[in-house]
Protein backbone atom coordinates (compact mmCIF):
# COMPACT_ATOMS: atom_id res chain seq x y z
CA UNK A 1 37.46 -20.03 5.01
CA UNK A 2 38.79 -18.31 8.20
CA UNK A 3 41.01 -15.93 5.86
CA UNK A 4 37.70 -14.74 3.91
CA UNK A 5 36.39 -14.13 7.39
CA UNK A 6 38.61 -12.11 8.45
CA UNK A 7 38.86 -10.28 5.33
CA UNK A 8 35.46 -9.93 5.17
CA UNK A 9 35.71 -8.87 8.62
CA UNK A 10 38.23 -6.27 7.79
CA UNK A 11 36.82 -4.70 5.31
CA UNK A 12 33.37 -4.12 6.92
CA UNK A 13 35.90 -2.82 10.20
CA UNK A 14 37.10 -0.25 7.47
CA UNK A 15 33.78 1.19 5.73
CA UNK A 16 32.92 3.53 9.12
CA UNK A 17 36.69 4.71 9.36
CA UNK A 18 36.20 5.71 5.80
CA UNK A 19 33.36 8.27 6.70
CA UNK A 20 30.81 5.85 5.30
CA UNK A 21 28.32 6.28 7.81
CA UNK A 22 28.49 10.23 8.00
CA UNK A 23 27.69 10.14 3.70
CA UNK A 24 23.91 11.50 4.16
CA UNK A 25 23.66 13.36 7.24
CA UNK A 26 26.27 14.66 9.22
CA UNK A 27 24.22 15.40 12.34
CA UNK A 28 24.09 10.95 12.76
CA UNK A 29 28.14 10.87 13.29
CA UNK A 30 29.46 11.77 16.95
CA UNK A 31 32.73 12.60 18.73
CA UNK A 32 34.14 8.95 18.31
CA UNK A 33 33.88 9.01 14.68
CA UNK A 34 32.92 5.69 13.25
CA UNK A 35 30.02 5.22 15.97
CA UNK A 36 27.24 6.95 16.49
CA UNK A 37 25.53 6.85 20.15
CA UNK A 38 22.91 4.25 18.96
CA UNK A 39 25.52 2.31 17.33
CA UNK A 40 28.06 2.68 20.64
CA UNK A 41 24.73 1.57 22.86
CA UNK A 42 24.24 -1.91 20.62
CA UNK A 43 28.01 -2.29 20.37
CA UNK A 44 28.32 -2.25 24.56
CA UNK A 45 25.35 -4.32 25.13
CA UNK A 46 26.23 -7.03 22.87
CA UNK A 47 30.14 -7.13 23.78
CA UNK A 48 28.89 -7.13 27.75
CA UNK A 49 25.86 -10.09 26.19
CA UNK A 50 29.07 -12.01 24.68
CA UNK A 51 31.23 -11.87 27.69
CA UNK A 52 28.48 -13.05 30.17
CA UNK A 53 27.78 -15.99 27.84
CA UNK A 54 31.75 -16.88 28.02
């Protein structure tokens, strides 16, 4: 079970890399390619939310 989560975990990792975020509108990707600033602002909050509840 921990394999096909990290697997699973890998792959979804892999789809922005790939450009699959930026496939219907170009003006959503940013600088830092696989996040976009909405995506960067949920990503910081809930890595600072984790940490706090460690």
């Amino acid at each position: 079970m921990l394999v096909m989560l990290w697997g699973t975990s890998i792959c979804l990792g892999l789809l922005p890399v790939m450009g699959w975020n930026c496939l219907r509108d170009e003006s959503t990707c940013s600088v830092v390619r696989p996040l976009t600033k909405n995506n960067a602002a949920i990503l910081s909050i809930s890595f600072l939310f984790m940490f706090a509840l460690m």
